[in-house]
PDB file of N, CA and C in Angstrom:
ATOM      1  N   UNK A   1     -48.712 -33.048-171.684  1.00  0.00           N
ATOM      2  CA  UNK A   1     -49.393 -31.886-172.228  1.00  0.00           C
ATOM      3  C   UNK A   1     -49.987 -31.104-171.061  1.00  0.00           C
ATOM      4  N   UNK A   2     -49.650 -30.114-171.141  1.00  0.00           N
ATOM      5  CA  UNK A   2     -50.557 -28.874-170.111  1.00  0.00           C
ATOM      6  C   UNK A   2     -51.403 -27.731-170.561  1.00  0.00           C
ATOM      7  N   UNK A   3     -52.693 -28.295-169.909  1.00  0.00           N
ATOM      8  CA  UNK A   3     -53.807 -27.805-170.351  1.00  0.00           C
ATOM      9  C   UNK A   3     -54.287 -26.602-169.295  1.00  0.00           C
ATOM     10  N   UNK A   4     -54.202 -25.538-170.307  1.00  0.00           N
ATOM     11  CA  UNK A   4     -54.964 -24.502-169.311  1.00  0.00           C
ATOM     12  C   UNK A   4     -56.166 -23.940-169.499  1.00  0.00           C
ATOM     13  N   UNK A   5     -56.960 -22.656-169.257  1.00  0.00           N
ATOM     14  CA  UNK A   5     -57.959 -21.811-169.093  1.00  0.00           C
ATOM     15  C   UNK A   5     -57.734 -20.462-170.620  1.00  0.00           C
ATOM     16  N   UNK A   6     -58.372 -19.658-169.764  1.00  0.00           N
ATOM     17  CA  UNK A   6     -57.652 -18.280-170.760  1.00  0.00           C
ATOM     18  C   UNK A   6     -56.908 -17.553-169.775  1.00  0.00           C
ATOM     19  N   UNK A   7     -56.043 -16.557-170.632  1.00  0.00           N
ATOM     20  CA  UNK A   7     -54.851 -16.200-170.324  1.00  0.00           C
ATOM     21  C   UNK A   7     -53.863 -16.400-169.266  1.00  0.00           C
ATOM     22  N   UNK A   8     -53.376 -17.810-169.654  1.00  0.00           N
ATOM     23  CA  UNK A   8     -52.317 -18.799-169.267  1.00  0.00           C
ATOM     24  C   UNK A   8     -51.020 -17.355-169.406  1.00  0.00           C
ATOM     25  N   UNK A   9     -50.323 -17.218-168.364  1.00  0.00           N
ATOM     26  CA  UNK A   9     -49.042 -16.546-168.543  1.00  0.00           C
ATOM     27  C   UNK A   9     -49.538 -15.226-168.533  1.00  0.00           C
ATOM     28  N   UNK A  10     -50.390 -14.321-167.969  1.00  0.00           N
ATOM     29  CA  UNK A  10     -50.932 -13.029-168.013  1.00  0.00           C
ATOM     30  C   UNK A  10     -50.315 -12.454-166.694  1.00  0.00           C
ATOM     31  N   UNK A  11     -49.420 -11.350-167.498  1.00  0.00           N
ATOM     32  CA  UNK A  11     -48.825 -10.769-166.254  1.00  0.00           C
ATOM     33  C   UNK A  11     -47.337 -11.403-165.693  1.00  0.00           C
ATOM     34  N   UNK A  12     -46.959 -12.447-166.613  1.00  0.00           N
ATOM     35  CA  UNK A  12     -46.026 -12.609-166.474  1.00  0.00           C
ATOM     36  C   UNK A  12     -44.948 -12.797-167.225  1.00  0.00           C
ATOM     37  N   UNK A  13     -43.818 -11.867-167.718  1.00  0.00           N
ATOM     38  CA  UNK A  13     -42.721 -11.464-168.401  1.00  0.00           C
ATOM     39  C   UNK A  13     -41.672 -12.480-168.298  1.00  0.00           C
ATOM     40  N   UNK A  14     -41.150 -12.879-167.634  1.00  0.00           N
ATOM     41  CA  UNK A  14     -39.974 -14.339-167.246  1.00  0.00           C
ATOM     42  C   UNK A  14     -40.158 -14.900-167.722  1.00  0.00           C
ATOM     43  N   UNK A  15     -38.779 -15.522-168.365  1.00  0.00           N
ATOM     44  CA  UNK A  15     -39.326 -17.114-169.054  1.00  0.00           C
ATOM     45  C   UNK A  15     -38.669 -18.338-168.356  1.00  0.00           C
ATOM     46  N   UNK A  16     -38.942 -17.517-166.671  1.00  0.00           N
ATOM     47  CA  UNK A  16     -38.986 -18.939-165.963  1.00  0.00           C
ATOM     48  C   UNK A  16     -40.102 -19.733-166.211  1.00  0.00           C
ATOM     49  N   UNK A  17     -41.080 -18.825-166.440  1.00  0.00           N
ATOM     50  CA  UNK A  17     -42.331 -19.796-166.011  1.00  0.00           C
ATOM     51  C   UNK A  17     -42.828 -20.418-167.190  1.00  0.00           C
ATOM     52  N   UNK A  18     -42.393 -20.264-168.418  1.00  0.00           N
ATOM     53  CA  UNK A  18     -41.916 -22.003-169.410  1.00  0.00           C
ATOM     54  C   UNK A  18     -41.122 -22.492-169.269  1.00  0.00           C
ATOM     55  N   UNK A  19     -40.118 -22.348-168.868  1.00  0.00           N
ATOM     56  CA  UNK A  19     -38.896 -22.743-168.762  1.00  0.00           C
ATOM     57  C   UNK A  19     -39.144 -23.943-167.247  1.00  0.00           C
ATOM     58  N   UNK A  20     -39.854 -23.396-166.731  1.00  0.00           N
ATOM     59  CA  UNK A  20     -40.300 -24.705-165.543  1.00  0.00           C
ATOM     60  C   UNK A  20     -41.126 -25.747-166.160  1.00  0.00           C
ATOM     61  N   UNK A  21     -41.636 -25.326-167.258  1.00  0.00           N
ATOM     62  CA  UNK A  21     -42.776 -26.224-167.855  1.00  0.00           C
ATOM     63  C   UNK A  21     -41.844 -27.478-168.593  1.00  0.00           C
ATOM     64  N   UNK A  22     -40.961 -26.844-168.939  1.00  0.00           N
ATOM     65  CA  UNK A  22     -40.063 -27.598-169.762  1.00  0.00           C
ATOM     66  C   UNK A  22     -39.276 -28.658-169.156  1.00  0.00           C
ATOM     67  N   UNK A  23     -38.599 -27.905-167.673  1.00  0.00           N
ATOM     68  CA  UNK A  23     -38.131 -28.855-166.811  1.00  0.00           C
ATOM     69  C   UNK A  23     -39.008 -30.086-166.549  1.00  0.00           C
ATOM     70  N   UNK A  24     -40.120 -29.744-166.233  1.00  0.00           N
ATOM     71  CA  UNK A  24     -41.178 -30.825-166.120  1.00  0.00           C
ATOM     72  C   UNK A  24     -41.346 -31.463-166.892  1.00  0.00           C
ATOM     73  N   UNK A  25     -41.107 -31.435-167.913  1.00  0.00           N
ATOM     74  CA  UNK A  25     -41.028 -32.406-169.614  1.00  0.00           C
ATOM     75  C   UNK A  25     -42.387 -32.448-170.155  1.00  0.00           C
ATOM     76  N   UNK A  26     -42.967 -30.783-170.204  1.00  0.00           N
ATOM     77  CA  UNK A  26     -44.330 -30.596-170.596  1.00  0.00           C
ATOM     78  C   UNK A  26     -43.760 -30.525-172.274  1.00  0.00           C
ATOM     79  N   UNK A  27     -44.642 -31.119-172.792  1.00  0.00           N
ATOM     80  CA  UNK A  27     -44.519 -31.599-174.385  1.00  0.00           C
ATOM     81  C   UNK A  27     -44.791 -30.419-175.439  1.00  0.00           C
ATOM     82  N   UNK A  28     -46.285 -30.345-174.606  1.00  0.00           N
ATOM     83  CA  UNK A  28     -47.103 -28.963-175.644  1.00  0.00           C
ATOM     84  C   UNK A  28     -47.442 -28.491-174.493  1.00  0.00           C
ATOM     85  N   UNK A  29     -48.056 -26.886-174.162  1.00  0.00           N
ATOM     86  CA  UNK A  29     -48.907 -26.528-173.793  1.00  0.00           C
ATOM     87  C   UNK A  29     -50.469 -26.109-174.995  1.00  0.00           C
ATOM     88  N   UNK A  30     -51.962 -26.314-174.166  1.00  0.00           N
ATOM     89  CA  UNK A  30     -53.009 -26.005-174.826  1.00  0.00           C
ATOM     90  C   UNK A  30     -53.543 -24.990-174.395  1.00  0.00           C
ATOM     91  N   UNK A  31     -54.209 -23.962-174.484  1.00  0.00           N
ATOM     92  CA  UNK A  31     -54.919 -22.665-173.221  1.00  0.00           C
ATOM     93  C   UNK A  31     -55.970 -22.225-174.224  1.00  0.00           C
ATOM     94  N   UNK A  32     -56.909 -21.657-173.767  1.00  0.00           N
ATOM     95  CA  UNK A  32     -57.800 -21.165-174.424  1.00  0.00           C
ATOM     96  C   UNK A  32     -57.243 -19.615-174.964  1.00  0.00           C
ATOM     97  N   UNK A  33     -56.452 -19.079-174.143  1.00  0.00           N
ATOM     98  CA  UNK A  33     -55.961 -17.797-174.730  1.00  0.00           C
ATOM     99  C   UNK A  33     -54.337 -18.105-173.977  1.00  0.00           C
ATOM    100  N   UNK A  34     -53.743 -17.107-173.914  1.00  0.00           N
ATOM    101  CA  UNK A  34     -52.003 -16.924-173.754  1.00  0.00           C
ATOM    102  C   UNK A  34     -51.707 -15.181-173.399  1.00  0.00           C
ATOM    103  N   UNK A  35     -51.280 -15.218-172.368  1.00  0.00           N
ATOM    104  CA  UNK A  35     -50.418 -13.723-172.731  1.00  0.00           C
ATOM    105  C   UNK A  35     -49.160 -14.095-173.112  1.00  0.00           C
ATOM    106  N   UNK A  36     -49.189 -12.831-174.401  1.00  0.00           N
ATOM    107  CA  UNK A  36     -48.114 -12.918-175.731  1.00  0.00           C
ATOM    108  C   UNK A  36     -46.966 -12.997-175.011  1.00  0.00           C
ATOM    109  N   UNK A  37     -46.261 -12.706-174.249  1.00  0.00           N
ATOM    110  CA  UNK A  37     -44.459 -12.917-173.508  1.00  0.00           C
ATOM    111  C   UNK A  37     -44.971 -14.203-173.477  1.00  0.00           C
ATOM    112  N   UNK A  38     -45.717 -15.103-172.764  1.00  0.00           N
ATOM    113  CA  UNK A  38     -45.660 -16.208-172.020  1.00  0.00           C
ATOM    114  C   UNK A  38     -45.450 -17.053-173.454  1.00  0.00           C
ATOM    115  N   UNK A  39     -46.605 -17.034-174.561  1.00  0.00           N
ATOM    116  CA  UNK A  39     -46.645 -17.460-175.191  1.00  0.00           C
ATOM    117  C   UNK A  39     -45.018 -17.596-176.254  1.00  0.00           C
ATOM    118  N   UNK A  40     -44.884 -16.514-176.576  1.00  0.00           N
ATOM    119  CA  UNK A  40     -43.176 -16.174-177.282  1.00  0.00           C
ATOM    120  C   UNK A  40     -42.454 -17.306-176.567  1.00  0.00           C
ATOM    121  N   UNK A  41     -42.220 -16.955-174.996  1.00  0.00           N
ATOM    122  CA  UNK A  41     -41.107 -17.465-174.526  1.00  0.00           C
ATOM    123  C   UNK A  41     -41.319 -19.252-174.779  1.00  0.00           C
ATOM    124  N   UNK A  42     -42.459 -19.548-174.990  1.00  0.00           N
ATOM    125  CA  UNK A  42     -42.463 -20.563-174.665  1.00  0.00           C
ATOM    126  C   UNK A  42     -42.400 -21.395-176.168  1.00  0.00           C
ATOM    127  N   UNK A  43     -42.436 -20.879-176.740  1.00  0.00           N
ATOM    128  CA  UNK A  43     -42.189 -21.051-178.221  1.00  0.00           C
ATOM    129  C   UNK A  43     -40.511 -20.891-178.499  1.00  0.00           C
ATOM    130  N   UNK A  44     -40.128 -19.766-177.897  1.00  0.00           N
ATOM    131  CA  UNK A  44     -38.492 -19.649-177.724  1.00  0.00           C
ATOM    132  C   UNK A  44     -37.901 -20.934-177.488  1.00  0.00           C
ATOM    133  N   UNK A  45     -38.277 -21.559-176.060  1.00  0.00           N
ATOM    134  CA  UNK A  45     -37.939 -22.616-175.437  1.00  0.00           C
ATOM    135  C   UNK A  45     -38.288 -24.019-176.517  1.00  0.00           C
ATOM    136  N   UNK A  46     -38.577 -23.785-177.410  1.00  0.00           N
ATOM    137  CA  UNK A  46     -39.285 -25.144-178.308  1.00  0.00           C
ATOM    138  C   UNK A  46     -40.567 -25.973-177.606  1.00  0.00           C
ATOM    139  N   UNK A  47     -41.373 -25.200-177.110  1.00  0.00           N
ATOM    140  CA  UNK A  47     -42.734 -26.129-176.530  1.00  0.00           C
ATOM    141  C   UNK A  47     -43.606 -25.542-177.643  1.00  0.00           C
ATOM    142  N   UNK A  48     -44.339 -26.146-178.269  1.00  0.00           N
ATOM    143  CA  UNK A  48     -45.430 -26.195-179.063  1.00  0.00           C
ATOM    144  C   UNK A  48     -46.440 -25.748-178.383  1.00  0.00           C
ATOM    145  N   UNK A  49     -46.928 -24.343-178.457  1.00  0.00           N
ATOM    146  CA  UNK A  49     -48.455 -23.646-177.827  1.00  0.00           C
ATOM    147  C   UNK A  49     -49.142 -23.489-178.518  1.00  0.00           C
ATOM    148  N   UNK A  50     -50.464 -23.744-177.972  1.00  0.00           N
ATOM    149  CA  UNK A  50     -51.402 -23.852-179.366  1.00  0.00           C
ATOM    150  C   UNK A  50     -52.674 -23.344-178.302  1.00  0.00           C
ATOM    151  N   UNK A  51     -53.218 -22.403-179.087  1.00  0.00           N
ATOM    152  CA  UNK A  51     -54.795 -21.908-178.878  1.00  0.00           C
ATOM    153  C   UNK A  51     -55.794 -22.486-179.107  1.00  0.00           C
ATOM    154  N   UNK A  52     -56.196 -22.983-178.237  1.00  0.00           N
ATOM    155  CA  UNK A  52     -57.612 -24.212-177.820  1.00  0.00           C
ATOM    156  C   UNK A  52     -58.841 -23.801-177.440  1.00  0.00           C
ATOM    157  N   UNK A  53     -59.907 -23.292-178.229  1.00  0.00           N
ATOM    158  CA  UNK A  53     -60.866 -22.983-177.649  1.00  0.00           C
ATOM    159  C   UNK A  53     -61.536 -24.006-176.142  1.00  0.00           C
ATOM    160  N   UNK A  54     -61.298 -25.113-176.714  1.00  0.00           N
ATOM    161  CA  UNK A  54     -62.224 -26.478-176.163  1.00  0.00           C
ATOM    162  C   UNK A  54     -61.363 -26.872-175.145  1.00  0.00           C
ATOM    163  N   UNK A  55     -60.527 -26.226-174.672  1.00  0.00           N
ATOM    164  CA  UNK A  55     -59.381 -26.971-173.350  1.00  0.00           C
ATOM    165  C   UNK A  55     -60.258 -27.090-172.316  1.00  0.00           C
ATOM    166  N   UNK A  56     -61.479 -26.527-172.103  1.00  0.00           N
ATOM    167  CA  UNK A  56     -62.990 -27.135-171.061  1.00  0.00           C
ATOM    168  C   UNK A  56     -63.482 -28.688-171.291  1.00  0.00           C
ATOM    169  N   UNK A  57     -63.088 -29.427-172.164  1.00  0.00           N
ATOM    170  CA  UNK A  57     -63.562 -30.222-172.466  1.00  0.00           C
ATOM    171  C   UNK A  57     -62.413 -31.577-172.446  1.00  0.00           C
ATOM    172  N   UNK A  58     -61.100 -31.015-172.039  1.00  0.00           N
ATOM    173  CA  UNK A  58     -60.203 -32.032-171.606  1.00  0.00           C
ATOM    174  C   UNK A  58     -60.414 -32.205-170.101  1.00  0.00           C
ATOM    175  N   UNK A  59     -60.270 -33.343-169.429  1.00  0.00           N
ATOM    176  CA  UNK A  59     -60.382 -33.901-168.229  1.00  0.00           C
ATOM    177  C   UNK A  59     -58.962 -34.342-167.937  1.00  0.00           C
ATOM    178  N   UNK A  60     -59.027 -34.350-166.537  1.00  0.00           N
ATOM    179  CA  UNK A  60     -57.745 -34.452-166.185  1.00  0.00           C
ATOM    180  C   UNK A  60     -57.077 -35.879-166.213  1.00  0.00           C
ATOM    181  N   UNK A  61     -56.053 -36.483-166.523  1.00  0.00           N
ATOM    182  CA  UNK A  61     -55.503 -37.444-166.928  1.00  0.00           C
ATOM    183  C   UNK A  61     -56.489 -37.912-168.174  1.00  0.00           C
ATOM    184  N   UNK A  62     -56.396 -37.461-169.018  1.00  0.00           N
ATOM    185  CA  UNK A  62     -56.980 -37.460-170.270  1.00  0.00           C
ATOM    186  C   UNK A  62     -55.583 -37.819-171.477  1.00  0.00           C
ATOM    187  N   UNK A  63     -55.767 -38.851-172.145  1.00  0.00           N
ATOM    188  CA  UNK A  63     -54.246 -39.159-172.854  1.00  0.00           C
ATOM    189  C   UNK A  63     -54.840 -37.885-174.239  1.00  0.00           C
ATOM    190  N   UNK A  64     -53.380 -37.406-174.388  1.00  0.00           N
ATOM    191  CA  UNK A  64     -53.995 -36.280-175.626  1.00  0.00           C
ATOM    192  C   UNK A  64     -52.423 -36.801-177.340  1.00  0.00           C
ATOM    193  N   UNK A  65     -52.827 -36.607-177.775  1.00  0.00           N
ATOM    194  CA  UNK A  65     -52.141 -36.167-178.902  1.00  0.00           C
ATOM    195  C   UNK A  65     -51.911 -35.127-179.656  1.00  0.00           C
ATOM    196  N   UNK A  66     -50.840 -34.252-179.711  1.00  0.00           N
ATOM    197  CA  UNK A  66     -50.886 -33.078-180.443  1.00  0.00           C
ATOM    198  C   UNK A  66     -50.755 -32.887-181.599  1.00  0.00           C
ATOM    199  N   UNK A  67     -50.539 -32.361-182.750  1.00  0.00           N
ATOM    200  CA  UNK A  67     -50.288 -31.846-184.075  1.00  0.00           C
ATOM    201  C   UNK A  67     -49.926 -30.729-184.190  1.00  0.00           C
ATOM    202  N   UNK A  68     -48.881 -30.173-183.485  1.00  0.00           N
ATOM    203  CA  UNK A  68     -49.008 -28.583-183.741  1.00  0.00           C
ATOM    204  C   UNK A  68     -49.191 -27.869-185.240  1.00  0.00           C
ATOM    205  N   UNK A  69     -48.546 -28.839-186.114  1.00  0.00           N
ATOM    206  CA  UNK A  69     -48.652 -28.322-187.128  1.00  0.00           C
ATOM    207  C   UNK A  69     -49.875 -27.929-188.194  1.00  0.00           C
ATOM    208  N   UNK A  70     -51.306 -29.014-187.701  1.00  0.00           N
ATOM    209  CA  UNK A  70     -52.275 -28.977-188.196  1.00  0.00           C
ATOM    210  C   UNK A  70     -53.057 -28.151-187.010  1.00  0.00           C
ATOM    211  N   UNK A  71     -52.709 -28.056-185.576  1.00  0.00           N
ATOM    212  CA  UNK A  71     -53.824 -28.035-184.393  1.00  0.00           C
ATOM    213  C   UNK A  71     -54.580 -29.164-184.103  1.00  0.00           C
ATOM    214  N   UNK A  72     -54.665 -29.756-185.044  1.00  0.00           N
ATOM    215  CA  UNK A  72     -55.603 -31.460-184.599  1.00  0.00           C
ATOM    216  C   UNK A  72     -54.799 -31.951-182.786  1.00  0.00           C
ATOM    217  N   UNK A  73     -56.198 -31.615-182.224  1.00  0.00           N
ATOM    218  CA  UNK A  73     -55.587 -32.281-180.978  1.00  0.00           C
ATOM    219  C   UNK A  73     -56.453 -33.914-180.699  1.00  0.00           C
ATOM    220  N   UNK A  74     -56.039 -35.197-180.835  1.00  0.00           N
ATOM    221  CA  UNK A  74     -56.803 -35.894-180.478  1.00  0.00           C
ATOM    222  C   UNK A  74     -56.607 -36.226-178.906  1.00  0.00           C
ATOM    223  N   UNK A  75     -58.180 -36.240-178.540  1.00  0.00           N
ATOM    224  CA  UNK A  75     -58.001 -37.012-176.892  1.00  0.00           C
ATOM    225  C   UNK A  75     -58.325 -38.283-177.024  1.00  0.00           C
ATOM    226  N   UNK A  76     -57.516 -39.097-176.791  1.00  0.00           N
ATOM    227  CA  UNK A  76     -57.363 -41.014-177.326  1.00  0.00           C
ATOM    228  C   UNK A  76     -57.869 -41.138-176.157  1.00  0.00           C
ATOM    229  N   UNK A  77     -58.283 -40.676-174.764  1.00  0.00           N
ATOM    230  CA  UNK A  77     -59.061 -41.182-174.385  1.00  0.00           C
ATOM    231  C   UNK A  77     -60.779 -41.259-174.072  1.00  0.00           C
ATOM    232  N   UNK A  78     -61.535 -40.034-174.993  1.00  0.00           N
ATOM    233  CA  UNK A  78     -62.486 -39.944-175.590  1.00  0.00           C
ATOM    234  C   UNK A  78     -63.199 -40.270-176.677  1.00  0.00           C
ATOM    235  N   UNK A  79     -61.732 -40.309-177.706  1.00  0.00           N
ATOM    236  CA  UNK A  79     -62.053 -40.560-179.105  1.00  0.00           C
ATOM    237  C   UNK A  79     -61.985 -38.943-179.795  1.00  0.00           C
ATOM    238  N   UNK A  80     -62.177 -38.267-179.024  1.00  0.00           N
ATOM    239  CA  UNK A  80     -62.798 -36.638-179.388  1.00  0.00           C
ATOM    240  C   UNK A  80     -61.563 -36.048-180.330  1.00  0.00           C
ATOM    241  N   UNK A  81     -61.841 -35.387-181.190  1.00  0.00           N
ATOM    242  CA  UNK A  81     -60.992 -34.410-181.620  1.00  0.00           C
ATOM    243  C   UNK A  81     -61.001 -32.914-181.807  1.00  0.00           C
ATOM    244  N   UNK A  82     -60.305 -32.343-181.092  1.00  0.00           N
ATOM    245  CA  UNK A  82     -60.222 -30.690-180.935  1.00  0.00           C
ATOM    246  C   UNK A  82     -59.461 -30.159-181.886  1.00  0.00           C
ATOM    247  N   UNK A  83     -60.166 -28.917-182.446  1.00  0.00           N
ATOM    248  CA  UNK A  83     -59.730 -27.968-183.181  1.00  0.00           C
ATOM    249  C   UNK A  83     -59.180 -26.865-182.517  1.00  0.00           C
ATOM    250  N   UNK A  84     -57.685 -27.230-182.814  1.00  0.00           N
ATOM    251  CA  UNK A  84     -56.651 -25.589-182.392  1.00  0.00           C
ATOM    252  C   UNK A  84     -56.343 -24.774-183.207  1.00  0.00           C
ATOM    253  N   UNK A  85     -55.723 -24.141-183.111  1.00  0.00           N
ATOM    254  CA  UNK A  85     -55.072 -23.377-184.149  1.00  0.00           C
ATOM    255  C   UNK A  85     -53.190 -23.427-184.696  1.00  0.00           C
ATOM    256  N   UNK A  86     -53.077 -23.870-185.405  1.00  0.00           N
ATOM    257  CA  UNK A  86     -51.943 -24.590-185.955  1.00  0.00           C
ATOM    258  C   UNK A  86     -51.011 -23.578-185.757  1.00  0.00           C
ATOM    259  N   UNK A  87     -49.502 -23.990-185.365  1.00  0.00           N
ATOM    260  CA  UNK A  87     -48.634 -23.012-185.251  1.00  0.00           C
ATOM    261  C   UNK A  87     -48.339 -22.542-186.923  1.00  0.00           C
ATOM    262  N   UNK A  88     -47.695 -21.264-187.463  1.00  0.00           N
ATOM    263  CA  UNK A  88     -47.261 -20.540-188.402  1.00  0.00           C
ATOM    264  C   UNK A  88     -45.773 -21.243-188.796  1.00  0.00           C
ATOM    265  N   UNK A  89     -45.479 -21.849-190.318  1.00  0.00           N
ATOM    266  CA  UNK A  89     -44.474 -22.569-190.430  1.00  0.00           C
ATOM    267  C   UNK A  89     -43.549 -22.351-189.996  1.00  0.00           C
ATOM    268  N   UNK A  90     -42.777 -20.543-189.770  1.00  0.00           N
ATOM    269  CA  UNK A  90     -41.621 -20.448-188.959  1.00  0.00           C
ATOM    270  C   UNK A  90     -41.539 -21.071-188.329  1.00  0.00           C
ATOM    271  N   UNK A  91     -42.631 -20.970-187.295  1.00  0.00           N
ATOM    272  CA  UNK A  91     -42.671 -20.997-185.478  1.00  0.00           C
ATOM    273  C   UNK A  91     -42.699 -22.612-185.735  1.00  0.00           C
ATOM    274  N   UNK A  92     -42.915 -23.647-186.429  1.00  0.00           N
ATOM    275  CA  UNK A  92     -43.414 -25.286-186.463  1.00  0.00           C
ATOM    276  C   UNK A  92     -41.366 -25.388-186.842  1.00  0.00           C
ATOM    277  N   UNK A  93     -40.526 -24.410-187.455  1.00  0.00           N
ATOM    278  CA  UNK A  93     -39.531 -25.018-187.686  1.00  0.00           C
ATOM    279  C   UNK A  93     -38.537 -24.604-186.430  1.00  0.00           C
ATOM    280  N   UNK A  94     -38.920 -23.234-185.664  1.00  0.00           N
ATOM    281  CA  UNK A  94     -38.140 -23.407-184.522  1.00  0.00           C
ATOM    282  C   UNK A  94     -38.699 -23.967-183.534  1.00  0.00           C
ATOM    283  N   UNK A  95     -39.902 -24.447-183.636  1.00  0.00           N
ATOM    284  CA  UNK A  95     -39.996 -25.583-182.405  1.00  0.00           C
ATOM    285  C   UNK A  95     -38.984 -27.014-182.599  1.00  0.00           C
ATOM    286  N   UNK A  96     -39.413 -27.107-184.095  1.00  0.00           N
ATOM    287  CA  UNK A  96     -38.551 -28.302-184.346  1.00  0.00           C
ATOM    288  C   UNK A  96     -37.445 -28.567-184.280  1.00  0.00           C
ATOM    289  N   UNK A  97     -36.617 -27.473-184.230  1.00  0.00           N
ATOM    290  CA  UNK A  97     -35.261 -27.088-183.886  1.00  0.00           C
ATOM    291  C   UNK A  97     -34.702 -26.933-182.243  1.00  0.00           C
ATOM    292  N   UNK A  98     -35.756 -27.206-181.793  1.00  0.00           N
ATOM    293  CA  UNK A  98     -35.475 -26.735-180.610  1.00  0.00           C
ATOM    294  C   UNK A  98     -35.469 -25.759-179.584  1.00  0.00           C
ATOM    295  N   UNK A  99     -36.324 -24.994-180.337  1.00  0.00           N
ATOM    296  CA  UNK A  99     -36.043 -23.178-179.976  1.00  0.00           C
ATOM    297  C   UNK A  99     -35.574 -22.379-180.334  1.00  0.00           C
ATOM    298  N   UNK A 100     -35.540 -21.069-180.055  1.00  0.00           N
ATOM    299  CA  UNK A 100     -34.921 -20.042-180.859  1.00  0.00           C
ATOM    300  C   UNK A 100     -33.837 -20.367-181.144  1.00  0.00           C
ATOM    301  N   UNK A 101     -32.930 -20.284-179.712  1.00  0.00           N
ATOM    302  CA  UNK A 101     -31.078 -20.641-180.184  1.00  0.00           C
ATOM    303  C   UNK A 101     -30.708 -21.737-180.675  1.00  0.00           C
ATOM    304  N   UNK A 102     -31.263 -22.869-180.811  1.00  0.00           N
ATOM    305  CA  UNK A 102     -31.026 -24.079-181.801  1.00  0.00           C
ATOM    306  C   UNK A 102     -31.022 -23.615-183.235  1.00  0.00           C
ATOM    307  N   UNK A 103     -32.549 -22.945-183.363  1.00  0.00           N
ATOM    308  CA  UNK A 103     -33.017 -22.860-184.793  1.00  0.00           C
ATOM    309  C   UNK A 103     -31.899 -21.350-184.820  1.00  0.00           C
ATOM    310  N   UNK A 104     -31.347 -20.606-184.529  1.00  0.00           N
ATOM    311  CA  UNK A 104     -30.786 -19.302-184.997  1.00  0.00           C
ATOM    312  C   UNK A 104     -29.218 -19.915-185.428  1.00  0.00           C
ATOM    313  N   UNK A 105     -28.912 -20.936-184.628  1.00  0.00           N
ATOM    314  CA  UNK A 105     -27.518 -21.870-185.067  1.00  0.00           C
ATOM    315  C   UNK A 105     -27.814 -22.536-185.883  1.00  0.00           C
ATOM    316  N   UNK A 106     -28.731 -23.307-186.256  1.00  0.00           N
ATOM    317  CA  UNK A 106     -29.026 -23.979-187.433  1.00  0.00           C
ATOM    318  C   UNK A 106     -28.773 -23.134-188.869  1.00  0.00           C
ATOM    319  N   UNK A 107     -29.869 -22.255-188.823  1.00  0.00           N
ATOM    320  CA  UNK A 107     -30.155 -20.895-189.469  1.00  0.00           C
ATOM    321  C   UNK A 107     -28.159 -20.319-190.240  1.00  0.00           C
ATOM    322  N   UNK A 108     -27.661 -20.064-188.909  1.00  0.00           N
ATOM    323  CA  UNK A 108     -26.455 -18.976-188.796  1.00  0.00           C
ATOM    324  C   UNK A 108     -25.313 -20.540-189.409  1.00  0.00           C
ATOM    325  N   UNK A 109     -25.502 -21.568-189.701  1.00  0.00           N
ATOM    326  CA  UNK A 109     -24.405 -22.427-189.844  1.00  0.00           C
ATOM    327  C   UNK A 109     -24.783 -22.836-191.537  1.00  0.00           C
ATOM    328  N   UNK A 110     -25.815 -22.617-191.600  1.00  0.00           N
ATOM    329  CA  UNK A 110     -26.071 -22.971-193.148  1.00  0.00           C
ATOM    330  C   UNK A 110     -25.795 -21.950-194.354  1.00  0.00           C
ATOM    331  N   UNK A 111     -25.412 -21.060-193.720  1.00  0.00           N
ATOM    332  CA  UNK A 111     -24.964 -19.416-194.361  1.00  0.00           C
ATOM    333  C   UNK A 111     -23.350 -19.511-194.511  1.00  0.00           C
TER     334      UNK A 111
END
């Protein structure tokens, strides 16, 4: 999981820079805010982003658990549980799919 600040991806249009996140085998990203390309793309790519007020309150090597679907983030190594903001069911079924072009073949093969 990669935990950021506010506006994670501000100013930047490429979707290298999820697309590196991904290489890295980042699971979810958390941020207190997102600029919207960064955020899209990275949702494109199937990473689960989620808006975290409380990402001040994760420590580093901190074991986390996500939920994108509820936002329930638990940190199992606090005990603590953070309130995010849950992805929108589309966006929870093309993550689950894999990303846009998974979920648009999925989508385009069931037709």
């Amino acid at each position: 999981v990669f935990v950021a600040g506010a506006n994670l991806g501000i100013g930047s249009s490429r979707e290298q820079a999820p697309q590196a996140l991904q290489i890295l085998g980042v699971r979810a990203v958390l941020a207190k805010s997102f600029g919207r390309i960064f955020y899209r793309n990275a949702l494109n790519l199937g990473i689960p982003t989620l808006v975290c007020p409380d990402t001040h309150r994760i420590r580093k090597g901190d074991q986390l658990s996500v939920d994108a679907a509820t936002g329930v983030v638990q940190n199992l190594s606090t005990g603590e549980t953070l309130a995010c903001e849950s992805l929108p069911i589309h966006l929870m079924e093309m993550v689950n799919d894999g990303g846009l072009i998974p979920h648009l073949k999925k989508k385009l093969s069931a037709t």
